[in-house]
Protein backbone atom coordinates (compact mmCIF):
# COMPACT_ATOMS: atom_id res chain seq x y z
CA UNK A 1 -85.07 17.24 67.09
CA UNK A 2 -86.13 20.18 65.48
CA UNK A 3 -87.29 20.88 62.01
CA UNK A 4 -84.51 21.76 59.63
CA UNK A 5 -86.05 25.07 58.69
CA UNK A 6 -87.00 26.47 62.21
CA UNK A 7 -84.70 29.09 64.11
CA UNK A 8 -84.23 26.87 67.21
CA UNK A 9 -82.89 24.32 64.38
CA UNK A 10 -80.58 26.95 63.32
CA UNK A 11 -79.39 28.46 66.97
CA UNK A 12 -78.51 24.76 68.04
CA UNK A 13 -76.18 24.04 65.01
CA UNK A 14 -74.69 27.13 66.13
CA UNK A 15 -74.23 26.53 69.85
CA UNK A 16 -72.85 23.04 69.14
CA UNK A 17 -70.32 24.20 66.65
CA UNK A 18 -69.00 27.47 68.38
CA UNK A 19 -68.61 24.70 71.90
CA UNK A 20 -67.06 22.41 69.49
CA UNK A 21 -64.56 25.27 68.16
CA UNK A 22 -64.42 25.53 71.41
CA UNK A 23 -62.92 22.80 72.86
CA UNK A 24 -61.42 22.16 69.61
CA UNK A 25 -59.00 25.29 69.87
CA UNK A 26 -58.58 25.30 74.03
CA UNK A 27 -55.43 23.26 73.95
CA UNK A 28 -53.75 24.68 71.04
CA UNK A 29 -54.00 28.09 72.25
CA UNK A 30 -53.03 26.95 75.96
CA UNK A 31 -49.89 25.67 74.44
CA UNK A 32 -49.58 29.34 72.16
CA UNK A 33 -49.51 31.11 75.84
CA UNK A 34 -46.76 28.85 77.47
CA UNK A 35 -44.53 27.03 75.03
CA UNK A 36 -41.89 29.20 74.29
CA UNK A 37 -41.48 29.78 78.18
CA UNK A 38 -41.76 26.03 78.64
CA UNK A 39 -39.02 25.52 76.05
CA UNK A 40 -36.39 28.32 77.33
CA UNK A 41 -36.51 26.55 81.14
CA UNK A 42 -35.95 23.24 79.66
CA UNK A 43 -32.75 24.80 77.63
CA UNK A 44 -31.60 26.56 80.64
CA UNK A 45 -31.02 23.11 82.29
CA UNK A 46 -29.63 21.27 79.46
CA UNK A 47 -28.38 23.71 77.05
CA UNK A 48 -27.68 20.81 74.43
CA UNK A 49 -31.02 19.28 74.48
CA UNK A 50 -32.75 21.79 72.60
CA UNK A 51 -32.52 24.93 71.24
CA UNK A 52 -33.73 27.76 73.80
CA UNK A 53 -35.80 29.41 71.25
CA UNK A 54 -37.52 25.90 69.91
CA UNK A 55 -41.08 27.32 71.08
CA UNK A 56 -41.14 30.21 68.87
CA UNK A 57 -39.56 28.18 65.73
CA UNK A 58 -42.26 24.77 66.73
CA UNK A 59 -44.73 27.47 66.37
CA UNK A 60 -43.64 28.77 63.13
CA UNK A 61 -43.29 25.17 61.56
CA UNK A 62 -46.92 24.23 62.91
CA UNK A 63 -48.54 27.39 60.67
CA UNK A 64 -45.93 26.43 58.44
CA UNK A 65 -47.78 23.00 58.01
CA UNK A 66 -51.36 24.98 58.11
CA UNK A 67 -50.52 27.32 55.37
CA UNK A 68 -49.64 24.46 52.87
CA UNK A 69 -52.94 22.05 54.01
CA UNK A 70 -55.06 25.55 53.23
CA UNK A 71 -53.85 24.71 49.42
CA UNK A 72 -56.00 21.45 49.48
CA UNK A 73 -58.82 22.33 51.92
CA UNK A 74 -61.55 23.60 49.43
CA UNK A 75 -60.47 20.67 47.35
CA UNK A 76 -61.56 18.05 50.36
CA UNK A 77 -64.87 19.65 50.29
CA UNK A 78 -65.61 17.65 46.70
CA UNK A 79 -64.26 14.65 48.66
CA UNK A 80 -66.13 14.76 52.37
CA UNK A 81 -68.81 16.53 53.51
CA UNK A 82 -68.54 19.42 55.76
CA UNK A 83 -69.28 17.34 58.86
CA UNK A 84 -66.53 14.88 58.29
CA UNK A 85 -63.98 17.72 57.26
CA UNK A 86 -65.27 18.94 61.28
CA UNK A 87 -64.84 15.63 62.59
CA UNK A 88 -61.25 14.38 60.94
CA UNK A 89 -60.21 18.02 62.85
CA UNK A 90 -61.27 17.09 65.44
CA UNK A 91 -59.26 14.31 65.91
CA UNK A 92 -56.27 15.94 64.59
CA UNK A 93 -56.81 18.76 67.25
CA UNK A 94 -57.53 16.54 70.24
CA UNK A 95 -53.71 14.55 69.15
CA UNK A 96 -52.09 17.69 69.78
CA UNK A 97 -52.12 17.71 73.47
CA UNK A 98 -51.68 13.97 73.32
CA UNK A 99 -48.19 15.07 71.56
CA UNK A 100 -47.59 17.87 73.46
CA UNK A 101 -47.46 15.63 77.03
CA UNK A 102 -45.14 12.88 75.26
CA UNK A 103 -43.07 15.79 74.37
CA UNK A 104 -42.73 17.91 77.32
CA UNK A 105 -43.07 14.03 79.29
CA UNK A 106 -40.16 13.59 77.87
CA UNK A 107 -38.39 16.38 78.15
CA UNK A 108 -38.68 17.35 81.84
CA UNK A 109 -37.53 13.51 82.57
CA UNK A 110 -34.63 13.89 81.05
CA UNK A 111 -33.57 17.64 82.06
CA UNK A 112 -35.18 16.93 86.26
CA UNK A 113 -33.35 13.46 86.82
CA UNK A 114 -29.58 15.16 86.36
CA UNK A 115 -28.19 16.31 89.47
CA UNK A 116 -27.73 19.95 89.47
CA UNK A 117 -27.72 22.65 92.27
CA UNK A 118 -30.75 24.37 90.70
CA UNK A 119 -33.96 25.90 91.75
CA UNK A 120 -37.04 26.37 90.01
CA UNK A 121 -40.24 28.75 89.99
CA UNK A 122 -43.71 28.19 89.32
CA UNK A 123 -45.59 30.12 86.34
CA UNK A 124 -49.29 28.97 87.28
CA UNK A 125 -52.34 28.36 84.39
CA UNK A 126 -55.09 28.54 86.70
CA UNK A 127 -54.63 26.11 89.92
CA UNK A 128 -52.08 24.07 87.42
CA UNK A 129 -48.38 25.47 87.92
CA UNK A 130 -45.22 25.26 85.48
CA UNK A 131 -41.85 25.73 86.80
CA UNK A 132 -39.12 27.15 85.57
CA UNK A 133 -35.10 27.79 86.26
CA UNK A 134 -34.27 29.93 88.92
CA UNK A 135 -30.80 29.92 90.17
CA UNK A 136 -28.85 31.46 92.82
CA UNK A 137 -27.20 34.52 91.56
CA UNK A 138 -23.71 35.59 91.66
CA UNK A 139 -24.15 37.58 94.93
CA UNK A 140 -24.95 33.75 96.52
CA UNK A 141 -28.44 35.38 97.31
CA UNK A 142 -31.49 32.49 96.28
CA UNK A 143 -34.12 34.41 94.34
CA UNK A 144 -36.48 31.96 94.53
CA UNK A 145 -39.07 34.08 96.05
CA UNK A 146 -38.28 36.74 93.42
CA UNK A 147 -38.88 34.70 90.74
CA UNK A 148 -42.54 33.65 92.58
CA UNK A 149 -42.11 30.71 93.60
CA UNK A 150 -45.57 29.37 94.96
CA UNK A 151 -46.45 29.09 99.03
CA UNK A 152 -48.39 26.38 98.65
CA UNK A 153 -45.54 24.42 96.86
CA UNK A 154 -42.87 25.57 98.60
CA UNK A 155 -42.05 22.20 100.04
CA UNK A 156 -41.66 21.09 96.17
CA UNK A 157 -39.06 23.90 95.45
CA UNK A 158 -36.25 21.09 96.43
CA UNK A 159 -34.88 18.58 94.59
CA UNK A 160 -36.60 15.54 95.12
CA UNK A 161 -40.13 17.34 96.17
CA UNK A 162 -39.69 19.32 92.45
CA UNK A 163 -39.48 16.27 90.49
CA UNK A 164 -42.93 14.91 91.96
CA UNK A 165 -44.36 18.02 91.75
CA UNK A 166 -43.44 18.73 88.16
CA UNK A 167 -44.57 15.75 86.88
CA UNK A 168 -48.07 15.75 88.78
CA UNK A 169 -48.88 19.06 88.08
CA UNK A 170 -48.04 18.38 84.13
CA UNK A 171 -49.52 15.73 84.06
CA UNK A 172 -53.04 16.97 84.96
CA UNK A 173 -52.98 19.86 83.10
CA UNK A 174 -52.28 17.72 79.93
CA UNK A 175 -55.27 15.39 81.23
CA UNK A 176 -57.24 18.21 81.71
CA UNK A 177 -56.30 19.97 77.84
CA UNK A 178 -57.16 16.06 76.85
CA UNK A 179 -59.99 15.62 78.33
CA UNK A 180 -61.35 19.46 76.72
CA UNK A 181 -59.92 17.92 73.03
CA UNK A 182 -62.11 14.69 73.72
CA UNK A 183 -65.34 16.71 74.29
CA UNK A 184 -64.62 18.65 71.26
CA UNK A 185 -64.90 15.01 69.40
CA UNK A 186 -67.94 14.17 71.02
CA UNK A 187 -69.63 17.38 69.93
CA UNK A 188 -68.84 17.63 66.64
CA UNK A 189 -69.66 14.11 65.84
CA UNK A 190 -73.42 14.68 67.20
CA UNK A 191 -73.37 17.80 64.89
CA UNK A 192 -76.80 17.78 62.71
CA UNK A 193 -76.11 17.00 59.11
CA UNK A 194 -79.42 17.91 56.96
CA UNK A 195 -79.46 20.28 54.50
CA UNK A 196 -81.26 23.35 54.63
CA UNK A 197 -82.37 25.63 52.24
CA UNK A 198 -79.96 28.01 50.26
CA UNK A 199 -76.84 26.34 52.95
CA UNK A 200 -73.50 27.53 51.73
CA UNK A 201 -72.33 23.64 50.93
CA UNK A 202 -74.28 20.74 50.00
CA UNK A 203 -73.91 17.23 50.94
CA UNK A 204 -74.29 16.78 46.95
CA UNK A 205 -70.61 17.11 45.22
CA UNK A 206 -70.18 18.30 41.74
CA UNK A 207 -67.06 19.00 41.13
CA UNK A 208 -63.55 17.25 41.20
CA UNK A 209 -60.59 17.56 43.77
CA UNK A 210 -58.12 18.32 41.09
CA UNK A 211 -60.56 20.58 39.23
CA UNK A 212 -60.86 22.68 42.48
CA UNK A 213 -57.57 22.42 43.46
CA UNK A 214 -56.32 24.34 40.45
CA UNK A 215 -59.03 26.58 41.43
CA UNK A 216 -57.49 26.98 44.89
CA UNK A 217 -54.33 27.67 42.72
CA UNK A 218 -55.57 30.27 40.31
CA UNK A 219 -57.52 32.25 43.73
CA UNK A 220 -54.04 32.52 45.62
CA UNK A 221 -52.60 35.20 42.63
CA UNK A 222 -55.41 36.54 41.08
CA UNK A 223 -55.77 40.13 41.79
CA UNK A 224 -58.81 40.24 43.85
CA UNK A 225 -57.42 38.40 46.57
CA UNK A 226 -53.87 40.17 46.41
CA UNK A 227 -56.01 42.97 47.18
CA UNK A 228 -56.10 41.74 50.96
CA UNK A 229 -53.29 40.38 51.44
CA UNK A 230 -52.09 43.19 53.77
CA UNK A 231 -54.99 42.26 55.88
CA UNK A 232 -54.15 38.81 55.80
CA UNK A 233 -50.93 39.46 56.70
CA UNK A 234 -51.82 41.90 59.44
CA UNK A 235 -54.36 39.11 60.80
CA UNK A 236 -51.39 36.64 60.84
CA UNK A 237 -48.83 39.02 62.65
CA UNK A 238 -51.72 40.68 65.21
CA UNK A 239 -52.45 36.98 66.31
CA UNK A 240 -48.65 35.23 66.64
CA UNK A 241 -48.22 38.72 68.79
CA UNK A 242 -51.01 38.21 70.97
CA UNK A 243 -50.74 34.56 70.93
CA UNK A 244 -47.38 33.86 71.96
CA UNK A 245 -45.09 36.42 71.91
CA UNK A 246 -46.53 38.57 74.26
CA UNK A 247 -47.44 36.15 76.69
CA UNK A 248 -44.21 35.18 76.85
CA UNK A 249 -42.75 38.83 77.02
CA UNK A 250 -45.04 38.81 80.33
CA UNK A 251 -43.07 35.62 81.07
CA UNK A 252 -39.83 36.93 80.74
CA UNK A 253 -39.77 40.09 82.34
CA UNK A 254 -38.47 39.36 85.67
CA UNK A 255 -40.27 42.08 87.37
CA UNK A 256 -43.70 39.94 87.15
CA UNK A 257 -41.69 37.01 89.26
CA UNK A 258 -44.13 37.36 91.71
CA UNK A 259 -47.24 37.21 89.79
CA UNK A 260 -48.02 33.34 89.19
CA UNK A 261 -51.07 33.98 87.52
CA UNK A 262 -50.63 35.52 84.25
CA UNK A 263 -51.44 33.04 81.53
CA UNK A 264 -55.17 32.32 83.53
CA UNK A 265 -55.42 36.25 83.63
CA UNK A 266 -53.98 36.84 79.82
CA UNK A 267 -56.16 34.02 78.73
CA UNK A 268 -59.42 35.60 80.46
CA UNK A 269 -59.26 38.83 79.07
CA UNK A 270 -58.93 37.59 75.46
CA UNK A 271 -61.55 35.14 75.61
CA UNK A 272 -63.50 37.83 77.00
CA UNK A 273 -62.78 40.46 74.22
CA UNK A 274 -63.15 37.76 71.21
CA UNK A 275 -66.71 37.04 72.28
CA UNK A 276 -67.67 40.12 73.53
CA UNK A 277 -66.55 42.31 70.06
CA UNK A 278 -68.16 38.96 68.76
CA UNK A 279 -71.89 40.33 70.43
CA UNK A 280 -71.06 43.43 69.40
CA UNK A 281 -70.06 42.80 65.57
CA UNK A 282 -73.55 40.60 65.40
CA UNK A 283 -75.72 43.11 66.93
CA UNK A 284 -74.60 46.25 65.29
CA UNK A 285 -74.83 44.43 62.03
CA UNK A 286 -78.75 44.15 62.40
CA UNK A 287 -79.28 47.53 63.07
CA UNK A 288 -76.27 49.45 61.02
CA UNK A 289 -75.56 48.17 57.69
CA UNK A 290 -72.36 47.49 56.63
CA UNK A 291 -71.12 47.64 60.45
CA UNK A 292 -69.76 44.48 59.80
CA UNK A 293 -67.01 46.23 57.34
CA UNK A 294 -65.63 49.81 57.52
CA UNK A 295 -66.77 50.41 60.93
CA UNK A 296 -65.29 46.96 62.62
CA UNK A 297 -62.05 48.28 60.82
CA UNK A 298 -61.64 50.80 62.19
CA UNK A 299 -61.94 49.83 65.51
CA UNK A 300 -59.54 46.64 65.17
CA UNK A 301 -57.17 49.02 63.73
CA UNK A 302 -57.56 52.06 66.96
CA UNK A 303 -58.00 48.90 69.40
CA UNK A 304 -54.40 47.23 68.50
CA UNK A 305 -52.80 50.97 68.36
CA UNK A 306 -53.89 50.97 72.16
CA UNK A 307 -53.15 48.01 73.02
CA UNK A 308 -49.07 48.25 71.13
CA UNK A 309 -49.05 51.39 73.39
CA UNK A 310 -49.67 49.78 77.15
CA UNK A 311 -47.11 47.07 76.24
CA UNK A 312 -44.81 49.57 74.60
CA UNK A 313 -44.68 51.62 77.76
CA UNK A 314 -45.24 48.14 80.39
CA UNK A 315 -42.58 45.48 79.03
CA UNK A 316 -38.76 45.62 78.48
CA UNK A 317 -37.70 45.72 75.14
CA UNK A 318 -36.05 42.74 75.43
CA UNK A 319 -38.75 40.69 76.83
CA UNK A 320 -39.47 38.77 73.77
CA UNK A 321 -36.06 37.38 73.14
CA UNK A 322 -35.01 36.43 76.80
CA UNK A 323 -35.87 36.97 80.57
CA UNK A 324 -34.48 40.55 81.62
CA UNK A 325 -34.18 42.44 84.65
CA UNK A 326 -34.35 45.49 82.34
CA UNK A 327 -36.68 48.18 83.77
CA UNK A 328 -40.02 49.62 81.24
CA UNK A 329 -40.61 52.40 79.81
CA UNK A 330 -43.28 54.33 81.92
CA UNK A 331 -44.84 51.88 84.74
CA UNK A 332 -45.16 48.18 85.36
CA UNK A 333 -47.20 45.30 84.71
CA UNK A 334 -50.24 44.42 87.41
CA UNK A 335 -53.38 41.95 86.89
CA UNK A 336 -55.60 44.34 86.29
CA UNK A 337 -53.41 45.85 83.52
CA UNK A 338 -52.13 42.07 81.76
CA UNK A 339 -56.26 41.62 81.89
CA UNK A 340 -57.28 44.95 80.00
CA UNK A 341 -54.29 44.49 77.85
CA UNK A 342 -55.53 40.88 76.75
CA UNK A 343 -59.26 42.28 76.43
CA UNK A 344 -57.92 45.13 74.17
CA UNK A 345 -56.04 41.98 71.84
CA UNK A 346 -59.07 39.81 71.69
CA UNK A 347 -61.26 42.88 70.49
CA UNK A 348 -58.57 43.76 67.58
CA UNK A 349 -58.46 40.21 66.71
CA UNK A 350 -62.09 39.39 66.51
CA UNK A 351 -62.48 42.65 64.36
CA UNK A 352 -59.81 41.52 62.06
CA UNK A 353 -60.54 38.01 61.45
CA UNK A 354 -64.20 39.26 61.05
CA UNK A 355 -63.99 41.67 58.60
CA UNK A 356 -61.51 39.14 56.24
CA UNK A 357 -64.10 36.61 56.53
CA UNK A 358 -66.58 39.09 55.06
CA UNK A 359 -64.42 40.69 52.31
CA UNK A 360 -63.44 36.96 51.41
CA UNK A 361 -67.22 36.32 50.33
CA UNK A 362 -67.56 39.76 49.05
CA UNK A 363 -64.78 39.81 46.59
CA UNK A 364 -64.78 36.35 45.65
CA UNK A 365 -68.65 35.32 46.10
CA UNK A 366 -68.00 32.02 43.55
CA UNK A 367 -65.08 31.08 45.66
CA UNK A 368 -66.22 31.25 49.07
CA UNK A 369 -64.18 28.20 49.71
CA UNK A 370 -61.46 28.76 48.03
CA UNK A 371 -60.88 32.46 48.81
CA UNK A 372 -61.38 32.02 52.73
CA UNK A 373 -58.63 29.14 52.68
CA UNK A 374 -56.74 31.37 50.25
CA UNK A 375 -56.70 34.09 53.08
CA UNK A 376 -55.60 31.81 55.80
CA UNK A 377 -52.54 30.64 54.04
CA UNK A 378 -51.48 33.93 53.23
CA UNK A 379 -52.32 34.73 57.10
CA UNK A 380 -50.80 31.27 57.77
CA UNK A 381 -47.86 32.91 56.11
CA UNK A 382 -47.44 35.79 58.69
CA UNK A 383 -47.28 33.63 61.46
CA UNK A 384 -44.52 31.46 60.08
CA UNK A 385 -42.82 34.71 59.43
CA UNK A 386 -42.94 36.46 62.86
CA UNK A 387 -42.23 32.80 64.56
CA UNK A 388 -39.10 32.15 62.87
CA UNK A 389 -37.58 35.60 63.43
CA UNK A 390 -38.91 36.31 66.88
CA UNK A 391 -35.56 35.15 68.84
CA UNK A 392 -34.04 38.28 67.37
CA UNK A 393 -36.53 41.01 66.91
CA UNK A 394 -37.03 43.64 70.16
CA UNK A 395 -40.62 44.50 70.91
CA UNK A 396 -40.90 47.92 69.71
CA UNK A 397 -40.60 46.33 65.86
CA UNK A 398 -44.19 45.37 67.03
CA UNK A 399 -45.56 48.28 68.85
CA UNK A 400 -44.45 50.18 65.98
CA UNK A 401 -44.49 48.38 63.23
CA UNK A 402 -48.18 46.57 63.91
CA UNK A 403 -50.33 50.18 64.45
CA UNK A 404 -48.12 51.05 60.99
CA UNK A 405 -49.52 48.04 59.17
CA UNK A 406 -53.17 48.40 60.58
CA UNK A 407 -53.32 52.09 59.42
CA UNK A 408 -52.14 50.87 55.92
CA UNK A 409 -54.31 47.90 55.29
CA UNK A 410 -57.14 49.98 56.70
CA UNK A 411 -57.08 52.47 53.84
CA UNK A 412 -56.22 49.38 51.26
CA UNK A 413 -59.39 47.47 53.10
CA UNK A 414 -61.48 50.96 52.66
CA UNK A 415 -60.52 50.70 48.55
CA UNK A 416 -61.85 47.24 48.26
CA UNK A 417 -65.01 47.60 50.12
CA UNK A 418 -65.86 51.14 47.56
CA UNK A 419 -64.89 48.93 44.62
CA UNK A 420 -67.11 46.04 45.69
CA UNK A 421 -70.33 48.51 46.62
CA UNK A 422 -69.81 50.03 43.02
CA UNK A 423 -69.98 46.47 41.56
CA UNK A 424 -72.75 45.47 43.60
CA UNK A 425 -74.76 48.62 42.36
CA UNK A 426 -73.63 48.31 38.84
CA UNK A 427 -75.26 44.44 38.79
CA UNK A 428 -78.04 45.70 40.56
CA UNK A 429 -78.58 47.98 38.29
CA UNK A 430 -78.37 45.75 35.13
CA UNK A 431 -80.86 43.12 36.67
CA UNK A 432 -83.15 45.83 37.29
CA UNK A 433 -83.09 47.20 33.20
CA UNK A 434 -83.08 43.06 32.25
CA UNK A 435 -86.34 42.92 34.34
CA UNK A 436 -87.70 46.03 32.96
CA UNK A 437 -87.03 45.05 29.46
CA UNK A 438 -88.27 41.23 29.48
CA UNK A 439 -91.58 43.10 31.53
CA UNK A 440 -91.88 45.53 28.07
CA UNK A 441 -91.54 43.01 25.64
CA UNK A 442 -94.04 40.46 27.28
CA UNK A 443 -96.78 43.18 27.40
């Protein structure tokens, strides 16, 4: 092991806990991508079973759930250390897909054992395929090759054949989204635990859950951290959009029936943009100061304007809500667009969730804790906001109304960082004349 103090120490706490984030996250955000699509199919066969838009309102009672636990998160620091906080999330995160397969398990039993004339597609993830209703339209014409479904399966696209292949393609794409939550576990548990000199929390506790948990209270409405809250907000809505809904917009829009591949090629190009803005953000910082605020803004804010534009002009309008036949704006979807499109959302999002986490310790440097929780409820917030109401809002609400937003809570963010630099001057500046002084007054 390495000593405590060294930088090989420091880069190896690092690579195990970005892996175990990670893992941690993969089958969350697998679910984001395909749920709501998931859900609509299994409504489509048995209307009463559940509601057709239960994807999008699951979703918005999951953050739901999140944005209350941020209340008592800081407070659990006073209780556990940092490691075990890691490693009870852990757990909680690799349940998830464990729940998700009992779920959909459950579901697709009951909804593929009735005996109905239907016909389904495949959406793939990868080499793992989903299927979906397809049924013969009123002309008596099958559109099952419209709607994609895959050669290699095609022998599965009957009744019986459908069933098995359902289940065993399910089936090892939860194992697989398992076994990734299991290895997240694993990590995190073998996580170092020392202490190192001037780390942001000690293993020693010296304060009091309730104590900070009125803290936590107090944090949420004082005026420092209202000051973000429209880039909280935007955070919140900027992620449920690139998360979910437009995934699913892809999903819906019945003139990508014949490309199978979209949430492996969606899911690509935004874990490629989150890590490579992620390089970016780190190396500029060394070199340019203050990169990591006004700069990284600004190009969150121009990044999501372009992105709000491709899908503007790409996707029907009605996309979000239901599948349509209905024609885009200016040209269609392809690969290599969905993949530019999805590098374009991971950039905007990295630059957004990195510049919060910065103004949260800028504004609030006593509260580190408290104000970064603070800021995910209030992002936490957004999501449940956009998730319950996204059965009946069109997509240009969010081409337009996200670049709107962006543009605002840039020149809001812009207002905080000048106020902060002034106070950081003005201290500076006093410890200075209290140096100079105590230096006169001992000669």
């Amino acid at each position: 092991m390495f000593p405590a103090q060294s930088p090989k120490f420091e880069l190896l706490c690092a690579a195990m806990l970005g892996a175990g984030q990670l893992f941690m996250n993969t089958a969350f955000d697998a679910e984001a991508f395909i749920l709501e699509s998931v859900i609509h199919s299994v409504h489509e066969r048995d209307p009463e079973r559940i509601d057709q838009y239960a994807g999008y309102y699951g979703q918005s009672v999951i953050y739901g759930s999140f944005m209350i636990s941020c209340l008592f998160t800081p407070s659990l620091l006073n209780v556990w250390t940092p490691k075990t906080l890691l490693v009870i999330s852990s757990f909680c995160f690799a349940a998830f897909p464990f729940g998700f397969q009992f779920g959909m398990h459950h579901l697709s039993d009951i909804s593929l054992n009735e005996k109905i004339n239907r016909i389904e597609r495949f959406i793939t993830m990868g080499d793992w395929v989903w299927k979906f209703d397809s049924r013969i339209d009123d002309t008596g014409n099958n559109d099952m090759v419209q709607w994609g479904c895959s050669k290699r399966d095609i022998d599965e696209c009957d009744g019986g054949g459908a069933q098995i292949g359902y289940k065993r393609i399910h089936r090892l794409l939860s194992l697989v989204l398992i076994v990734v939550s299991i290895l997240a576990v694993i990590i995190v548990c073998f996580l170092p635990s020392k202490d190192v000199e001037n780390c942001i929390e000690s293993s020693v506790k010296n304060g009091s859950f309730k104590k900070d948990l009125k803290l936590t209270f107090t944090t949420s409405i004082s005026l420092k951290m209202l000051q973000i809250v429209p880039l909280c907000m935007l955070c919140g809505f900027n992620a449920s959009f690139l998360m979910s809904i437009i995934p699913t917009s892809m999903h819906f829009n019945k003139n990508n029936a014949k490309m199978l591949y979209i949430p492996a090629i969606y899911s690509l190009g935004a874990g490629t943009g989150e890590v490579l803005m992620g390089f970016i953000i780190a190396e500029s910082s060394r070199r340019i100061k203050g990169f990591g605020l006004k700069p990284t803004m600004v190009i969150g804010t121009v990044t999501l304007s372009i992105y709000c534009v491709l899908i503007h002009a790409s996707t029907p309008f009605e996309a979000p809500m239901k599948p349509t036949s209905e024609e885009p704006m200016l040209f269609y979807q392809s690969y290599p667009l969905i993949y530019l499109i999805a590098l374009i959302c991971g950039i905007s999002d990295c630059c957004f969730n990195g510049v919060r986490s910065v103004i949260c310790a800028l504004v609030m440097p006593s509260r580190r804790a408290q104000s970064f929780s603070v800021s995910r409820m209030y992002q936490a917030a957004a999501c449940v906001i956009i998730f319950f109401f996204s059965p009946i809002i069109p997509l240009y609400v969010y081409t337009c109304g996200l670049p709107v937003l962006a543009v605002f809570s840039t020149f809001v963010f812009f207002k905080i960082v000048d106020s902060t630099n002034r106070m950081e001057r003005k201290l500076t500046s006093q410890t200075w004349l209290e140096q100079d002084q105590k230096s006169t007054v001992e000669k």
